[in-house]
PDB file of N, CA and C in Angstrom:
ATOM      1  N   UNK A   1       0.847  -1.166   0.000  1.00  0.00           N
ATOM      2  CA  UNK A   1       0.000   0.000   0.000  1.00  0.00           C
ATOM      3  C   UNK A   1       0.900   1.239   0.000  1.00  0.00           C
ATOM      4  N   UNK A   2       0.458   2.212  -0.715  1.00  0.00           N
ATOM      5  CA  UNK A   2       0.949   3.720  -0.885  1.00  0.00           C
ATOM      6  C   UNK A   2       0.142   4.568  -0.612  1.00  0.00           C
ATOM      7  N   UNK A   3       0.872   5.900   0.266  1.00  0.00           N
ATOM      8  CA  UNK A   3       0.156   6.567   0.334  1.00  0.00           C
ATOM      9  C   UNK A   3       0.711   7.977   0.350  1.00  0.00           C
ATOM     10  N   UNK A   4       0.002   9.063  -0.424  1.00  0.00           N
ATOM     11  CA  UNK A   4       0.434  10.384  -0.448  1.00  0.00           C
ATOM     12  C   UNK A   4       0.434  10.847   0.446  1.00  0.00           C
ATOM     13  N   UNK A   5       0.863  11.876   1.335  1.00  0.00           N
ATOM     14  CA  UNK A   5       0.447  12.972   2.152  1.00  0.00           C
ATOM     15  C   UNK A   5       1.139  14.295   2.051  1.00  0.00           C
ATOM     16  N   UNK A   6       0.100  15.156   1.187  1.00  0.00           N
ATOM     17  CA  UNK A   6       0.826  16.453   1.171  1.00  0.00           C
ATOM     18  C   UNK A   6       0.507  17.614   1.809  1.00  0.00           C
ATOM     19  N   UNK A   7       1.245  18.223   2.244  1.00  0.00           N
ATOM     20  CA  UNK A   7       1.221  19.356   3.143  1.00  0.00           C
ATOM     21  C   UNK A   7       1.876  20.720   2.505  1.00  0.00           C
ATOM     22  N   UNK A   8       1.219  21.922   3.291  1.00  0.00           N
ATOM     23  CA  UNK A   8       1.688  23.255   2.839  1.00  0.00           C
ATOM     24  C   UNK A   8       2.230  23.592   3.819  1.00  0.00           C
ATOM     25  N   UNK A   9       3.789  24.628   3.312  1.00  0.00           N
ATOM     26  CA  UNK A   9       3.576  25.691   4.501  1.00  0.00           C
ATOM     27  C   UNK A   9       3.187  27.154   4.241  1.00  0.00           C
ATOM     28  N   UNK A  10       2.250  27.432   3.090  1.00  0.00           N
ATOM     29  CA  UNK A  10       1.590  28.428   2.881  1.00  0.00           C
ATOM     30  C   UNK A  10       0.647  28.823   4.221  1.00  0.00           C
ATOM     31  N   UNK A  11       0.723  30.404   4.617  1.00  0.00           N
ATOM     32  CA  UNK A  11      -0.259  30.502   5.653  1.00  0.00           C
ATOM     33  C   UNK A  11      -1.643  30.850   5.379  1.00  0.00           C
ATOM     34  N   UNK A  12      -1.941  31.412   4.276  1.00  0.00           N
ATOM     35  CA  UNK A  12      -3.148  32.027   3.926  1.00  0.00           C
ATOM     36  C   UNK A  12      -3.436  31.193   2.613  1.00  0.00           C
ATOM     37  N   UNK A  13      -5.158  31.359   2.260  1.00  0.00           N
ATOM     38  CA  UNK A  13      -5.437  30.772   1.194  1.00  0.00           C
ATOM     39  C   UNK A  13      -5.492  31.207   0.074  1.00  0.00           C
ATOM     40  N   UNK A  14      -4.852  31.696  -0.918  1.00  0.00           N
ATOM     41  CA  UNK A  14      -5.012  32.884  -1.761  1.00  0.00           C
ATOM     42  C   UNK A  14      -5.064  33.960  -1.700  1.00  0.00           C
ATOM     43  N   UNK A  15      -6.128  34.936  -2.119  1.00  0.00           N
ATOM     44  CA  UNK A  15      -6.141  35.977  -1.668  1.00  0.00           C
ATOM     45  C   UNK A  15      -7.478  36.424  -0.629  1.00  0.00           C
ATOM     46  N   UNK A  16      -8.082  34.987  -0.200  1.00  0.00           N
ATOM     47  CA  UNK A  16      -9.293  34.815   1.123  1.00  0.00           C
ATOM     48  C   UNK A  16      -8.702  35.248   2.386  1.00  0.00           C
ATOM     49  N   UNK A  17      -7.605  35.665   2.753  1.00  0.00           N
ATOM     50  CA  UNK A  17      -7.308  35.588   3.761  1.00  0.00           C
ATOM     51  C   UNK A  17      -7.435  34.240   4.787  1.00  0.00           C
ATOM     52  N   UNK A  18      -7.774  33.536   4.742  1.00  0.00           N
ATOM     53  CA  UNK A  18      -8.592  32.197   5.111  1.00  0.00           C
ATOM     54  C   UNK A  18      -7.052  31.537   5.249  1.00  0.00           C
ATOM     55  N   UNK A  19      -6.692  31.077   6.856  1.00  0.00           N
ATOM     56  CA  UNK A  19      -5.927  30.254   7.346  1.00  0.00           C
ATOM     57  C   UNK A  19      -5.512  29.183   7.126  1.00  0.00           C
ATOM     58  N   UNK A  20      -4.420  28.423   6.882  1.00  0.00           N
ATOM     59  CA  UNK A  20      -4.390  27.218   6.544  1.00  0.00           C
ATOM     60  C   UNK A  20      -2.847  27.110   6.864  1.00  0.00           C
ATOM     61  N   UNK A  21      -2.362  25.427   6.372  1.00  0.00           N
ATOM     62  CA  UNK A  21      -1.146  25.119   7.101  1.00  0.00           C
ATOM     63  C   UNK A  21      -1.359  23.759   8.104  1.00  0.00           C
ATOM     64  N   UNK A  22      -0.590  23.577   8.506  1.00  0.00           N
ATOM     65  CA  UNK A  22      -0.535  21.975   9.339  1.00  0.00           C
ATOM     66  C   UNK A  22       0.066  22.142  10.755  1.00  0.00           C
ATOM     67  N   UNK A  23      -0.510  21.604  11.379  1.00  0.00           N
ATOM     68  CA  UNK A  23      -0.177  21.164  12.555  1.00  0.00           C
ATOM     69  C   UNK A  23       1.331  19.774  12.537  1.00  0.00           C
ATOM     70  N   UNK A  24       2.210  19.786  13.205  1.00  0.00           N
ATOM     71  CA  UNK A  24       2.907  18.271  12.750  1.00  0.00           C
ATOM     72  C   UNK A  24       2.270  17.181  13.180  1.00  0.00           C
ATOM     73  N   UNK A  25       1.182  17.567  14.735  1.00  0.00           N
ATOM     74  CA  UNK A  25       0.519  15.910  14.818  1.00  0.00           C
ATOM     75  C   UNK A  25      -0.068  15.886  13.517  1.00  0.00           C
ATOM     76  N   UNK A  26      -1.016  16.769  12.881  1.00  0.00           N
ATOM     77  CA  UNK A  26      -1.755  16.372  11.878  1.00  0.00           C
ATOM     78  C   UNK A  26      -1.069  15.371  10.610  1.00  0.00           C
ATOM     79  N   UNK A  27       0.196  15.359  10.562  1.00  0.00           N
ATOM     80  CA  UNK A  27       0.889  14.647   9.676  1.00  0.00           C
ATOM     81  C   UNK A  27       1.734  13.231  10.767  1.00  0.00           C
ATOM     82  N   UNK A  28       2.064  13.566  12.040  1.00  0.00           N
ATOM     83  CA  UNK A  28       2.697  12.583  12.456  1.00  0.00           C
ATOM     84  C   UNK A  28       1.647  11.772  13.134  1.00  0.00           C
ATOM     85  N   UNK A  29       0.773  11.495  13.453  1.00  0.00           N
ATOM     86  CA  UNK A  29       0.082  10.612  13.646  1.00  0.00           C
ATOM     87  C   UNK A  29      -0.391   9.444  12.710  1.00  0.00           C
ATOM     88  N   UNK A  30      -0.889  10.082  11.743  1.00  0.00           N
ATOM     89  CA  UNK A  30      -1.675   8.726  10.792  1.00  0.00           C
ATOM     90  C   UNK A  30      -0.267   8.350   9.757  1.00  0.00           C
ATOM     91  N   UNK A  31       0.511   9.262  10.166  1.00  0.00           N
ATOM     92  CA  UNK A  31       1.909   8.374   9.494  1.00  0.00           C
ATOM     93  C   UNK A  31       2.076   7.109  10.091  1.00  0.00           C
ATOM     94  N   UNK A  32       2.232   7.431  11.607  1.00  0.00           N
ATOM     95  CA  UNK A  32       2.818   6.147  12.590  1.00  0.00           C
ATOM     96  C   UNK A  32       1.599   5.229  12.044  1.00  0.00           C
ATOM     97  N   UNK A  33       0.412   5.668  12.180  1.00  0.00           N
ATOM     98  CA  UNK A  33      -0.516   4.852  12.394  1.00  0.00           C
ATOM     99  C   UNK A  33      -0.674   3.746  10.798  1.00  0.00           C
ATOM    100  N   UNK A  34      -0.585   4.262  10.013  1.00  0.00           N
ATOM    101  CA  UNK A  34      -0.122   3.943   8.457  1.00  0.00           C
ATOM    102  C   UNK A  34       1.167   3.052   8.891  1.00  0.00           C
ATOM    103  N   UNK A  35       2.186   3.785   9.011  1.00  0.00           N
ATOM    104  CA  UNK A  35       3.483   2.708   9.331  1.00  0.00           C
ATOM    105  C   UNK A  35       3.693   1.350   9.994  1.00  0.00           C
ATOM    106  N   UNK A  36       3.015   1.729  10.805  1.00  0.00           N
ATOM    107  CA  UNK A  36       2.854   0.318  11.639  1.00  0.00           C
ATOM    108  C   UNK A  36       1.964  -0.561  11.434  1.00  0.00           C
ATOM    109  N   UNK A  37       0.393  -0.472  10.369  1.00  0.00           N
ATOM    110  CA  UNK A  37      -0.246  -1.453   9.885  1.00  0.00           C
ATOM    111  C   UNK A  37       0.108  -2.272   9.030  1.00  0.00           C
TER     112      UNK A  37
END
């Protein structure tokens, strides 16, 4: 099994002003959790 996970470190969404960006649990969790199944 493969799996993508892509992340930004853009802070804003265009020109919405509208927040965005990652947390690292948000990426290190379902990694481990992926990794280890």
């Amino acid at each position: 099994m493969k799996i993508l996970m892509i992340l930004t470190s853009h802070d804003e969404l265009g020109d919405t002003g509208k927040k965005t960006g990652f947390w690292l649990e948000e990426f290190a969790a379902p990694y481990y959790v992926f990794k280890d199944a």
